[in-house]
Protein backbone atom coordinates (compact mmCIF):
# COMPACT_ATOMS: atom_id res chain seq x y z
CA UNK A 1 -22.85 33.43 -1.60
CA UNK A 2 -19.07 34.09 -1.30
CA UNK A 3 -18.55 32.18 -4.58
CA UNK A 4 -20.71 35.12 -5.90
CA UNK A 5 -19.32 38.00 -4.06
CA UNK A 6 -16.21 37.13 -5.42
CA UNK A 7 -16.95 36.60 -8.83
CA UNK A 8 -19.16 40.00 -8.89
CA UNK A 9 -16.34 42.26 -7.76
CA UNK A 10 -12.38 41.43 -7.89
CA UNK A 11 -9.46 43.73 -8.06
CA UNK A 12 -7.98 44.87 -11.60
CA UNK A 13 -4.16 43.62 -12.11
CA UNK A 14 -1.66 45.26 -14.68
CA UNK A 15 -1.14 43.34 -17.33
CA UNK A 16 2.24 43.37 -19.23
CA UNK A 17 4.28 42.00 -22.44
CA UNK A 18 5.19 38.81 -19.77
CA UNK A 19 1.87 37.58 -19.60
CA UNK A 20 0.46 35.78 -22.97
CA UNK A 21 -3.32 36.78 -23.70
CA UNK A 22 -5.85 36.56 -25.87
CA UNK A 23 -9.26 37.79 -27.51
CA UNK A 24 -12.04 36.57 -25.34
CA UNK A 25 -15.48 35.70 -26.17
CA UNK A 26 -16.67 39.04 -24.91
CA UNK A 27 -14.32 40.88 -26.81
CA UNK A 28 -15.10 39.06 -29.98
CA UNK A 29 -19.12 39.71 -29.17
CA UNK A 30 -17.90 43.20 -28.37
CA UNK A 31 -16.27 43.58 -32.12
CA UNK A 32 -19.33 42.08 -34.00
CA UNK A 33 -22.00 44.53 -32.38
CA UNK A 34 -19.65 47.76 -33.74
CA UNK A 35 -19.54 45.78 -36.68
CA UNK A 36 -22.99 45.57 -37.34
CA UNK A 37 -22.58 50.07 -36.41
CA UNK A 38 -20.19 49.87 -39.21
CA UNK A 39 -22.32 48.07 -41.66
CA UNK A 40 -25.47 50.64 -40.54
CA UNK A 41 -23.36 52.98 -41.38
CA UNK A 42 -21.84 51.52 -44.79
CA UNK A 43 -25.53 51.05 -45.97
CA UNK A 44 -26.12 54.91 -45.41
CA UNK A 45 -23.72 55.14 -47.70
CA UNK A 46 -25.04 53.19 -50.46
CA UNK A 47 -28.09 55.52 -50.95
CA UNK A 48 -25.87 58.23 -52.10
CA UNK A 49 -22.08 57.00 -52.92
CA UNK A 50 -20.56 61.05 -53.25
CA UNK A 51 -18.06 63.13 -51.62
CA UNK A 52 -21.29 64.80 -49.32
CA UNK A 53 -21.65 61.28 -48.34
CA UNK A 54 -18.35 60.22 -47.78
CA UNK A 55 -17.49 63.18 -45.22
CA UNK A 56 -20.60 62.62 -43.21
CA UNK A 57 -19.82 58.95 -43.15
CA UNK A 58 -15.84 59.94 -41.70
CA UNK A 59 -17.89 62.07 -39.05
CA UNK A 60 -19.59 58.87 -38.16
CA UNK A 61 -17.21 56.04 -38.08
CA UNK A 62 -14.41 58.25 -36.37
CA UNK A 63 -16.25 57.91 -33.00
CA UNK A 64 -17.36 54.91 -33.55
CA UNK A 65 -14.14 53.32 -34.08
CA UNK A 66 -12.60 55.27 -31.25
CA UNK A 67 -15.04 53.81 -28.98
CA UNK A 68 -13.69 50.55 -30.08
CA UNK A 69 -10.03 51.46 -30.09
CA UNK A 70 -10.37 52.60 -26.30
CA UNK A 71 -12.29 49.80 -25.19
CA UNK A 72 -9.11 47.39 -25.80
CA UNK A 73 -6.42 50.11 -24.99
CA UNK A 74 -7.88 49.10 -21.51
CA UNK A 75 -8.49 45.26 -21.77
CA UNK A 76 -4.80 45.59 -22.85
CA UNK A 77 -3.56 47.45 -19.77
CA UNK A 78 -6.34 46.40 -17.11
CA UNK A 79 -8.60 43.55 -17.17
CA UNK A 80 -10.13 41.11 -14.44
CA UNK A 81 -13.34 39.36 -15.77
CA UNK A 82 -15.60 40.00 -12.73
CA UNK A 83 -19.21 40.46 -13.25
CA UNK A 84 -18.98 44.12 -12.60
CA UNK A 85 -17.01 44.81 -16.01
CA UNK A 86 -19.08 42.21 -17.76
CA UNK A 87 -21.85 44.65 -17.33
CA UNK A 88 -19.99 47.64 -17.88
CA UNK A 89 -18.75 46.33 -21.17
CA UNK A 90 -22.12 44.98 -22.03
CA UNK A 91 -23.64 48.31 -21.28
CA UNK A 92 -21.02 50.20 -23.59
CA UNK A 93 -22.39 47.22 -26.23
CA UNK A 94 -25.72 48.75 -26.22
CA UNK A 95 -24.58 52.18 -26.11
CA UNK A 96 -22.92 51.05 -29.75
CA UNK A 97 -26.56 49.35 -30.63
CA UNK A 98 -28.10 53.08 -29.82
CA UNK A 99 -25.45 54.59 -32.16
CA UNK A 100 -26.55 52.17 -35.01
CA UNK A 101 -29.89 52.93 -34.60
CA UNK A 102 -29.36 57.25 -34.63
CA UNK A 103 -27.10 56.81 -37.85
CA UNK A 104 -30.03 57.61 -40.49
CA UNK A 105 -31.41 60.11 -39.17
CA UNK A 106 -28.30 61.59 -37.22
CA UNK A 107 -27.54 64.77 -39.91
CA UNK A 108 -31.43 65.27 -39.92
CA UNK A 109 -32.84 65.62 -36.51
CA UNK A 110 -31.33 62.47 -34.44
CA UNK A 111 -27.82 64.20 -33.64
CA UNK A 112 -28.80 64.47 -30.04
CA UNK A 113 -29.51 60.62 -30.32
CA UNK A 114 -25.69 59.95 -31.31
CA UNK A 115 -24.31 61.85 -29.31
CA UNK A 116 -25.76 60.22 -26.12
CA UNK A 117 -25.48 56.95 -27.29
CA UNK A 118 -21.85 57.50 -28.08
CA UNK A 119 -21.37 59.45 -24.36
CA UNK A 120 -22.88 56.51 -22.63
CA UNK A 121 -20.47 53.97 -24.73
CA UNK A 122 -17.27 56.37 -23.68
CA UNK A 123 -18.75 56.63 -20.05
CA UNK A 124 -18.56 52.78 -19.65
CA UNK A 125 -14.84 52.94 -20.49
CA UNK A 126 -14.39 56.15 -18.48
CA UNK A 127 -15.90 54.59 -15.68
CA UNK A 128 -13.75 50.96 -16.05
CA UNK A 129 -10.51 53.48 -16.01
CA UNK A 130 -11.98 55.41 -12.61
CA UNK A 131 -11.82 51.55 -11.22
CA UNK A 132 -8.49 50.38 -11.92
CA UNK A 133 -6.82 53.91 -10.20
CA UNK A 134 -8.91 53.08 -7.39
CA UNK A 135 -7.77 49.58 -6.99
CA UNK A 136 -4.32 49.65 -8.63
CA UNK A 137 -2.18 52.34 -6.86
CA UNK A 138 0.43 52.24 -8.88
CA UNK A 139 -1.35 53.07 -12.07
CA UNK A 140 -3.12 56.31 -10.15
CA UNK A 141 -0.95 58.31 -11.86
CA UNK A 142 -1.86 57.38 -15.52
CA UNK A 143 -5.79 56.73 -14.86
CA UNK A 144 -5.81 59.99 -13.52
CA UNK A 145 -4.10 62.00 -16.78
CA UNK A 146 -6.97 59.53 -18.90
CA UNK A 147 -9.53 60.63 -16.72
CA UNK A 148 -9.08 64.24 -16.94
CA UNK A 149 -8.61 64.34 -20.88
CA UNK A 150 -11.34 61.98 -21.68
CA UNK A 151 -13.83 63.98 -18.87
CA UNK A 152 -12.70 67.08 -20.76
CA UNK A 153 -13.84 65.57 -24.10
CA UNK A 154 -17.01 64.29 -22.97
CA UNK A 155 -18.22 67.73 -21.35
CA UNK A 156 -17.36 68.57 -25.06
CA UNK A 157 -20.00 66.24 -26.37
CA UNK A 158 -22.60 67.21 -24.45
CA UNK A 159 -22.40 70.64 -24.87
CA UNK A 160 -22.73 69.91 -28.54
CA UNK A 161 -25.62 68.69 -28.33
CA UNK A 162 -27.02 72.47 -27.35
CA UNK A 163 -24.41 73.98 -30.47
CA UNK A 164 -26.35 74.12 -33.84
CA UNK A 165 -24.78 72.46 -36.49
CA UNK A 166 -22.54 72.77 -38.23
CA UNK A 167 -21.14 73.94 -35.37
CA UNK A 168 -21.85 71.25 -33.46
CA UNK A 169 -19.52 69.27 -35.74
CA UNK A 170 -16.82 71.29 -34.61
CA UNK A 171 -17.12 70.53 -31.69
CA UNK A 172 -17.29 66.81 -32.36
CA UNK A 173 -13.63 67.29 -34.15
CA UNK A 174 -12.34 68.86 -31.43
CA UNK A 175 -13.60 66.45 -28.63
CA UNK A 176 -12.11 63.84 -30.88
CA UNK A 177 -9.02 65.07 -30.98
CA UNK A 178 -8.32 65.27 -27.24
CA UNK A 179 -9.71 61.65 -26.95
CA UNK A 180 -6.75 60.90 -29.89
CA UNK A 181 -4.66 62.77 -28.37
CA UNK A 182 -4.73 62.17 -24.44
CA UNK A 183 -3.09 58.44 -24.24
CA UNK A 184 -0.12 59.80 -26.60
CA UNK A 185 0.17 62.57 -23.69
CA UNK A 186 -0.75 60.34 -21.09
CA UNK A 187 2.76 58.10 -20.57
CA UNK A 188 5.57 59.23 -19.55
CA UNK A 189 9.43 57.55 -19.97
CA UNK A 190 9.53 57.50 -16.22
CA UNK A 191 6.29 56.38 -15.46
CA UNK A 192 6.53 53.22 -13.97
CA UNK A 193 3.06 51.69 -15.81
CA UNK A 194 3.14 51.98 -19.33
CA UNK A 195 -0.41 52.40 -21.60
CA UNK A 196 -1.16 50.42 -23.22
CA UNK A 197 1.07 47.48 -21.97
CA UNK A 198 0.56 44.00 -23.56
CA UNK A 199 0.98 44.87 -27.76
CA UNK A 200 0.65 41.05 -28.26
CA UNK A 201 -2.84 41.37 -27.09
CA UNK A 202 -3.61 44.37 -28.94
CA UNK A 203 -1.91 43.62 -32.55
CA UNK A 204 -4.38 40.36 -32.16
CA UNK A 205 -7.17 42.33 -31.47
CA UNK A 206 -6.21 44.86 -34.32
CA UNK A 207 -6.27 41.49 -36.76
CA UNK A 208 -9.59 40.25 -35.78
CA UNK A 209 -11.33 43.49 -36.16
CA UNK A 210 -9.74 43.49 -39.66
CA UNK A 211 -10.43 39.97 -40.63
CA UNK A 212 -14.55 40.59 -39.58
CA UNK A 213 -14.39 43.83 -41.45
CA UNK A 214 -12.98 42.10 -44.70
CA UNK A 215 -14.95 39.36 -44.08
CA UNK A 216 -18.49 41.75 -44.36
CA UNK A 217 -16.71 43.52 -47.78
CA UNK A 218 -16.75 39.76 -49.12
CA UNK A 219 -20.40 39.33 -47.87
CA UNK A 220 -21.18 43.07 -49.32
CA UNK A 221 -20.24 41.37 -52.76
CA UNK A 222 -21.67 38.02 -52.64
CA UNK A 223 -24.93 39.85 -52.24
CA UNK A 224 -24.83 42.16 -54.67
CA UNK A 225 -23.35 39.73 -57.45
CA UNK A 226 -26.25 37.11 -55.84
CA UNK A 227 -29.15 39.93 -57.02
CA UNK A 228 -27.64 41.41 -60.54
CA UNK A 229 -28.63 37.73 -61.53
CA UNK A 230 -25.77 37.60 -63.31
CA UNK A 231 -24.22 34.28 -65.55
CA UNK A 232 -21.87 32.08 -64.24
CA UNK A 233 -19.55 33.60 -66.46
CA UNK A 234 -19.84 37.14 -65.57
CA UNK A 235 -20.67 36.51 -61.43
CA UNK A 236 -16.96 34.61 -61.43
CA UNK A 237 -15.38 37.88 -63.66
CA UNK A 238 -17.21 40.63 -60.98
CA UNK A 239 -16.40 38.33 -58.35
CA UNK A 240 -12.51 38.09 -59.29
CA UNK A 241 -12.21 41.67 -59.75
CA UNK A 242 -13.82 42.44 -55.70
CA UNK A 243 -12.00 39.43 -53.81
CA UNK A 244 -8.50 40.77 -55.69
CA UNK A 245 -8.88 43.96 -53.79
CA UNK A 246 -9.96 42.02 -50.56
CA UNK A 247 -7.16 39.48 -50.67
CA UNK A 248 -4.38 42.14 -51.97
CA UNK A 249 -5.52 44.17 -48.51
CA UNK A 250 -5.25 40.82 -46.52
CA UNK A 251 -2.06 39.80 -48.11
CA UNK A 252 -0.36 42.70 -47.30
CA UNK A 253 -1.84 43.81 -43.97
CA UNK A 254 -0.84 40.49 -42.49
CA UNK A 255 2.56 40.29 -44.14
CA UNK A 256 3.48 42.62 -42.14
CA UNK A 257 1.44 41.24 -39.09
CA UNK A 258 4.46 38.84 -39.21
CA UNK A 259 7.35 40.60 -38.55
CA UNK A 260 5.59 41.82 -35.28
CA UNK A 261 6.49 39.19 -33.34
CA UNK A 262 5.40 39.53 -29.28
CA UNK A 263 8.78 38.42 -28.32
CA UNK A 264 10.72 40.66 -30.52
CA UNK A 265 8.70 43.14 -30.44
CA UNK A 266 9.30 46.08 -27.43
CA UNK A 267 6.58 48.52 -27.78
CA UNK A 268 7.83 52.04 -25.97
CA UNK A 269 4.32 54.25 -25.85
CA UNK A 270 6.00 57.43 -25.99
CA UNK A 271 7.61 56.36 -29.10
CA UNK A 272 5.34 58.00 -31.99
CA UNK A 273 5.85 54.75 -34.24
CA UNK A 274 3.58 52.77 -32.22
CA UNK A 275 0.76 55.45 -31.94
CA UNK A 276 1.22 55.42 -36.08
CA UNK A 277 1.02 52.10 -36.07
CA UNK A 278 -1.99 52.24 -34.06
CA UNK A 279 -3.57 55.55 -35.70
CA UNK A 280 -3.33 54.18 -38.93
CA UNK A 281 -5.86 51.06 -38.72
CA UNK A 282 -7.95 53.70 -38.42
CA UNK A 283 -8.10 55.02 -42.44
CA UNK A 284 -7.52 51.08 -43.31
CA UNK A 285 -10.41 49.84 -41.36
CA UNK A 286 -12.85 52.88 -43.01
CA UNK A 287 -12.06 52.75 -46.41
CA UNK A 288 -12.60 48.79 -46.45
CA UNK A 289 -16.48 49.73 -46.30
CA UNK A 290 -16.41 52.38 -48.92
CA UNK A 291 -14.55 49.98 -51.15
CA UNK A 292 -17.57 47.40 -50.57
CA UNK A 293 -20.04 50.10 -51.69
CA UNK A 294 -17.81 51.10 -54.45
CA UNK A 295 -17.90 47.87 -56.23
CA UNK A 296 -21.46 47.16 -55.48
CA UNK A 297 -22.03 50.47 -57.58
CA UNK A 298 -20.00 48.85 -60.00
CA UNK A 299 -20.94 45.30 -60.25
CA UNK A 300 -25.03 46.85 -60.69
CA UNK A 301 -23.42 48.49 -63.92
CA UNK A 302 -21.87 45.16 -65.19
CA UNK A 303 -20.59 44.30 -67.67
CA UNK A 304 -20.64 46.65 -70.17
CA UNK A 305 -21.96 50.35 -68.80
CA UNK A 306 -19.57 52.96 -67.90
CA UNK A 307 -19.79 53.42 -63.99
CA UNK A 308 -20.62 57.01 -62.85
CA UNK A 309 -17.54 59.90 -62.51
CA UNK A 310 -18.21 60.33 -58.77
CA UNK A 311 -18.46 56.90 -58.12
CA UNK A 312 -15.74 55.73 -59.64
CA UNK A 313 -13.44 58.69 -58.17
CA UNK A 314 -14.84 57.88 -54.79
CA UNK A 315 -14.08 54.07 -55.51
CA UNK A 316 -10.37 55.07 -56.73
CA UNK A 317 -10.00 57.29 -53.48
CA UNK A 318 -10.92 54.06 -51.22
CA UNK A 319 -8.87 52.05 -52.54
CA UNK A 320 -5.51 54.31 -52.57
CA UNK A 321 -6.70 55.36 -49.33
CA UNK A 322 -6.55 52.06 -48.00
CA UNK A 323 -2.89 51.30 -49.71
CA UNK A 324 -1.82 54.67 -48.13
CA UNK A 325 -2.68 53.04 -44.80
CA UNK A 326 -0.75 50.14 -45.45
CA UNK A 327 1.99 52.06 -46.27
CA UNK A 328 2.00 53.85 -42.77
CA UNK A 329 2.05 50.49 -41.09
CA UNK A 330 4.75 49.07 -43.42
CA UNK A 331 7.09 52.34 -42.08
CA UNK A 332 5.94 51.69 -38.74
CA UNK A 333 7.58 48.05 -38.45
CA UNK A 334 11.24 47.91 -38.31
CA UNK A 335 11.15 50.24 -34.89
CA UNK A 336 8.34 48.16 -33.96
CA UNK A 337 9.84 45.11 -34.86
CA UNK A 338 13.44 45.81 -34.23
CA UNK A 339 15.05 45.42 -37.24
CA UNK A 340 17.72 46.23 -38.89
CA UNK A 341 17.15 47.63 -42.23
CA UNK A 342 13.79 49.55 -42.84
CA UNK A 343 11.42 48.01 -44.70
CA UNK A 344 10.57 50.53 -48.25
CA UNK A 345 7.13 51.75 -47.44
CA UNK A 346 7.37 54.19 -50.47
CA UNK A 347 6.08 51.45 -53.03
CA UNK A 348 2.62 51.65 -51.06
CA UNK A 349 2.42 55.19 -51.81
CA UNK A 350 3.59 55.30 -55.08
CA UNK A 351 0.84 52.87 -56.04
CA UNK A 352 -1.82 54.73 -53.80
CA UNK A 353 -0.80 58.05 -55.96
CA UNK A 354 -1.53 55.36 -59.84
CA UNK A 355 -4.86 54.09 -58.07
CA UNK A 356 -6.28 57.56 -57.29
CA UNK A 357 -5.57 58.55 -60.82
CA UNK A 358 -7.40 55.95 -62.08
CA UNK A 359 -10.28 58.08 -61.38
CA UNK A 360 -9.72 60.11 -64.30
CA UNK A 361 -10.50 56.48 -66.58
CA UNK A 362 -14.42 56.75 -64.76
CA UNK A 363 -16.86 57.37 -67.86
CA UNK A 364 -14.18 56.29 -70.07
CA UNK A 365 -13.60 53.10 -70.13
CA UNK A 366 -16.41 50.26 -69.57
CA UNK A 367 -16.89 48.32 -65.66
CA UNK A 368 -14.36 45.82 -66.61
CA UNK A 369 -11.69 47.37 -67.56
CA UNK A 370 -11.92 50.11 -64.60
CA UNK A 371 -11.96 47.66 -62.35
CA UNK A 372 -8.69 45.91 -63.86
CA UNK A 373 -7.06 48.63 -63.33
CA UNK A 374 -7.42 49.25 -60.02
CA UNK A 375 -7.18 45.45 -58.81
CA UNK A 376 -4.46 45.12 -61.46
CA UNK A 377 -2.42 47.42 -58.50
CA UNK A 378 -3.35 45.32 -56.32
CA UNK A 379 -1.41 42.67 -57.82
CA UNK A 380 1.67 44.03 -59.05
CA UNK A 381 1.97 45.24 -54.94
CA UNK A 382 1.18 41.66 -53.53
CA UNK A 383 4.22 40.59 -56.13
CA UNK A 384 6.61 43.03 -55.14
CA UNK A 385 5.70 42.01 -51.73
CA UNK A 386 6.30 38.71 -52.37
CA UNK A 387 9.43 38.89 -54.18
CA UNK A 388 10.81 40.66 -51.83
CA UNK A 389 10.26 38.42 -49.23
CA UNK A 390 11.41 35.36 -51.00
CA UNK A 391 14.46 37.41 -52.05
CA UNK A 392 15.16 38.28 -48.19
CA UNK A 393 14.77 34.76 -47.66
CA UNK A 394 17.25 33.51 -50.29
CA UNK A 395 20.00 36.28 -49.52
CA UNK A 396 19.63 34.81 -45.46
CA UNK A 397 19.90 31.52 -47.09
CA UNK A 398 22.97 32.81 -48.93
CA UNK A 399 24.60 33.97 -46.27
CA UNK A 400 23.87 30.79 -44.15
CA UNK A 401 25.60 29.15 -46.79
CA UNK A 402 28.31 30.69 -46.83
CA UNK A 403 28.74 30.66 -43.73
CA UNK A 404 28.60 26.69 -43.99
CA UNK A 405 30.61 26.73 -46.65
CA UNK A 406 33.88 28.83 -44.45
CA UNK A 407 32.94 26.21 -41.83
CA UNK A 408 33.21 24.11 -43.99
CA UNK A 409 36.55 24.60 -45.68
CA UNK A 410 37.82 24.94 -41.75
CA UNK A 411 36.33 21.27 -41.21
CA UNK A 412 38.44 19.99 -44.11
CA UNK A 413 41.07 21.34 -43.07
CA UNK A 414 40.69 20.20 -39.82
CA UNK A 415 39.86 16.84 -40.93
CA UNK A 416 42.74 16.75 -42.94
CA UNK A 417 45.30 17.20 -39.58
CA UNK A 418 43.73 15.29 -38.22
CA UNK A 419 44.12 12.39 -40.89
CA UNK A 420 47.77 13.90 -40.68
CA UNK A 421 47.80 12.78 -37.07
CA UNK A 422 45.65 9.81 -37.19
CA UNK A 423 48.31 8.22 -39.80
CA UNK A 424 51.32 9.14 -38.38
CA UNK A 425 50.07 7.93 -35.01
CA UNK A 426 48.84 4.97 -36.73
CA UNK A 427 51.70 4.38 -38.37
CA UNK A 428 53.83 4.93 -35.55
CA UNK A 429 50.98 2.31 -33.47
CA UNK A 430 51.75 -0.11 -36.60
CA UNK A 431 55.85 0.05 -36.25
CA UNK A 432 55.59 -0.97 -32.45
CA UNK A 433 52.62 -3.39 -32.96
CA UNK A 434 55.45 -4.75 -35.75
CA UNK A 435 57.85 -5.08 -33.54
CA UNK A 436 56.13 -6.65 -30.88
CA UNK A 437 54.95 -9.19 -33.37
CA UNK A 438 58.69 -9.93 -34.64
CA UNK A 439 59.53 -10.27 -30.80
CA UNK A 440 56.72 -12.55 -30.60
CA UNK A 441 57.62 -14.97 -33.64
CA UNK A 442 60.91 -14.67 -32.01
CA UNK A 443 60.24 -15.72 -29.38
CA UNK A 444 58.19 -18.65 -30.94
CA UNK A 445 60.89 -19.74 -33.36
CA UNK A 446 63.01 -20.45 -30.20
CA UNK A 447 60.77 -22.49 -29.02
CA UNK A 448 60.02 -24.38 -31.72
CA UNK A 449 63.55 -24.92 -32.40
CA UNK A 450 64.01 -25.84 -28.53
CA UNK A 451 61.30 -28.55 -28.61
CA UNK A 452 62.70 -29.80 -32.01
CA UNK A 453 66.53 -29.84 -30.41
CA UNK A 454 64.77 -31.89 -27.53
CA UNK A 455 63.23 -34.25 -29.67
CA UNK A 456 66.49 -34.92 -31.63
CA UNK A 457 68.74 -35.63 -28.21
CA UNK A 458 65.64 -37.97 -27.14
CA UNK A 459 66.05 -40.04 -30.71
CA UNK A 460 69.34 -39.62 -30.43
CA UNK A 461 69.25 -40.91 -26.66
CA UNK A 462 66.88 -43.57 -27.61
CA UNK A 463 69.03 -45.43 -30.51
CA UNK A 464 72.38 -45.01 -28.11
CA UNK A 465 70.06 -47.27 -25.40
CA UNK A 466 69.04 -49.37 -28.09
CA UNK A 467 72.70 -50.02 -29.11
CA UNK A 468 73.82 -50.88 -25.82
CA UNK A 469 71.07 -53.18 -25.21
CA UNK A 470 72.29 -55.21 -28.43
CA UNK A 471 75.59 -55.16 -27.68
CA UNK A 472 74.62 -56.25 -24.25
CA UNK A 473 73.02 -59.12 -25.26
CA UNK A 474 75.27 -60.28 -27.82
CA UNK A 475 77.70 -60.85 -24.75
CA UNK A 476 75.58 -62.83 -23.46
CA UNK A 477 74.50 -65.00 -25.99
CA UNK A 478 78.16 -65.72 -26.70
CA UNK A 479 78.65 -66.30 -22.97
């Protein structure tokens, strides 16, 4: 029983850039149910692919990506796991399943619908940041300035739902933009408790919400190609022409995912470049749908049918939109990332402004050669990106090298002292080791000359005795 009282209810801690975190299995179940919002929502807009469309779809993913963009401001600033904000979070989660249901028939007579399902998903969060100033004094301060914006915004929504559209819509653009608006406002340089606080966290869950929403555009394909019944020949040319658009996006979203490093990387919140870092997932992660819908449009008019103005203006207006994204982020990074020379963002803008005129080829030219076109952008910006890279990676390597190369030349000449000193000490060590040797064959000749001297006096000795012995006995034999 105290096992369970202290699982249901523990108190929030800050979390900051120290402490290494990352996506949990809730938060991943949490991204997959507004994914399946998002794909309620794309599939809405594959009835009628037009402008009409298009805006009413931006009126609908705005809050519902908000919802999700709040949701892990917090897990990135507060988060416990206790049982309590399990069900919190879970009843936010079906909050987003009530918003997924509404979506048909929300411009009709289900607005009402939305807009509860999407208060009751913001309440959840509102409530999680009422919790953490109650338990974390510290951070009273900043829950507080949340509170009071986001409050603000919700009475907003809910008196929209008494406002006839289309003013009611206004309403929903201006409750939006306090809810934008109030974190940027929210942190101050001398606060003490920054919001959000751990960016590793969040840039990780800013790439899985990308990956899954790529990951449905390549799904959004395979089932389209799968029922034009298609040949092998033409399924593997539509097929090329949608996963060159999906791959450019991945290519260059997480090329620059890399240069974001946690440990490099010191994220101030009042500095603007990290709310346009953050801000601008936000046109990236919508027009990856539209672009979906815009080549299953196209792929049902393969291979040789001229794809519809509209469409294929809408398609050309995804696409650049989502390269204009990019380019944000790209201009975002080296204050983010703390570098040194800025990274040239205008090539993604420059080849946002050629896609978006590729519009004007719609109803001229057949599928095929539309859609090279606009993937053939694709790839001349994954190139550049490429090149560049490997050409900032040969100039470091250039400089390394020379580098090596001075050190280098100051180890020869180092070296070559030092064989300066090495041979005149050695030659030096081989004069006295010379000397000591002539001392010692001195010294050796002497003896050897002593012990042959002695040698000579014994023989010399030895026939004297021998001579007086004979002469010695020669007396006496005469005797």
């Amino acid at each position: 029983m105290r096992r369970f009282k202290r699982q249901l209810s523990q108190k929030l801690r800050l979390r900051d850039d120290s402490q290494e975190r990352h996506s949990n299995w809730l938060g991943i179940f949490y991204d997959l149910i507004f994914m399946a919002a998002i794909l309620q929502l794309s599939a809405q807009l594959s009835r009628e692919y037009d402008i009409d469309e298009l805006g009413r779809y931006a009126l609908l993913f705005v809050p519902i990506w908000w919802a999700w963009c709040d949701h892990n401001f917090f897990m990135a600033r507060f988060d416990v796991g206790d049982i309590i904000q399990r069900l919190v979070t879970l009843s936010g989660i079906f909050g987003v399943v009530m918003m997924a249901i509404a979506i048909p028939d929300t411009f009709d007579d289900a607005d009402a619908t939305f807009i509860a399902a999407y208060v009751s998903t913001r309440a959840a969060t509102f409530f999680q940041y009422i919790r953490a100033g109650q338990t974390i004094p510290e951070a009273k301060e900043l829950t507080g300035k949340l509170t009071q914006g986001y409050g603000i915004a919700l009475i907003m929504w809910l008196v929209a739902i008494a406002v006839p559209a289309p003013s009611s819509y206004v309403m929903w653009g201006i409750a939006l933009s306090i809810e934008f608006l109030t974190p940027v406002f929210a942190t101050k340089e001398k606060d003490n408790v920054k919001f959000p606080a751990n960016f590793a966290q969040l840039r990780e869950r800013f790439g899985v919400f990308t990956i899954i929403v790529l990951g449905t555009t390549v799904a959004t394909i395979i089932r389209t190609i799968s029922l034009r019944r298609l040949s092998i020949i033409e399924s593997a040319i539509a097929a090329s022409f949608g996963l060159i658009v999906i791959f450019g996006i991945w290519w260059d979203y997480y090329e620059s995912s890399r240069f974001l490093e946690p440990s490099k990387t010191k994220v101030n919140t009042t500095n603007p470049t990290f709310w346009q870092w953050t801000y601008s997932h936000l046109p990236l992660h919508a027009s990856i749908p539209v672009i979906a819908i815009g080549f299953r449009y196209a792929i049902n008019t393969f291979p040789g049918d001229f794809i519809d103005y509209t469409t294929g203006w809408v398609l050309a207006l995804a696409v650049a939109g989502s390269m204009f994204a990019l380019g944000i982020i790209w201009a975002s990074i080296p204050i983010l990332a703390q570098k040194k020379s800025s990274n040239e963002a205008a090539s993604y803008f420059v080849t946002a402004g050629v896609v978006a005129g590729c519009g004007i080829l719609a109803e001229r030219v057949v599928v095929p050669l539309y859609l090279f076109c606009l993937t053939g952008m694709f790839l001349v910006r994954v190139l550049m990106t490429d090149i560049e890279f490997d050409s900032g990676e040969s100039s470091s390597k250039d400089k390394k090298d020379n580098k090596s190369g001075s050190s280098g030349d100051k180890r020869d000449s180092g070296d070559k002292k030092e064989e300066k000193r090495s041979s005149s000490s050695s030659s030096s060590s081989s004069s006295s080791s010379d000397k000591r040797d002539d001392r010692r064959d001195d010294r050796r000749d002497d003896r050897r000359d002593d012990r042959r001297d002695d040698r000579r006096d014994d023989r010399r000795d030895d026939r004297r005795d021998d001579r007086r012995d004979d002469r010695r006995d020669d007396r006496r034999d005469y005797r």
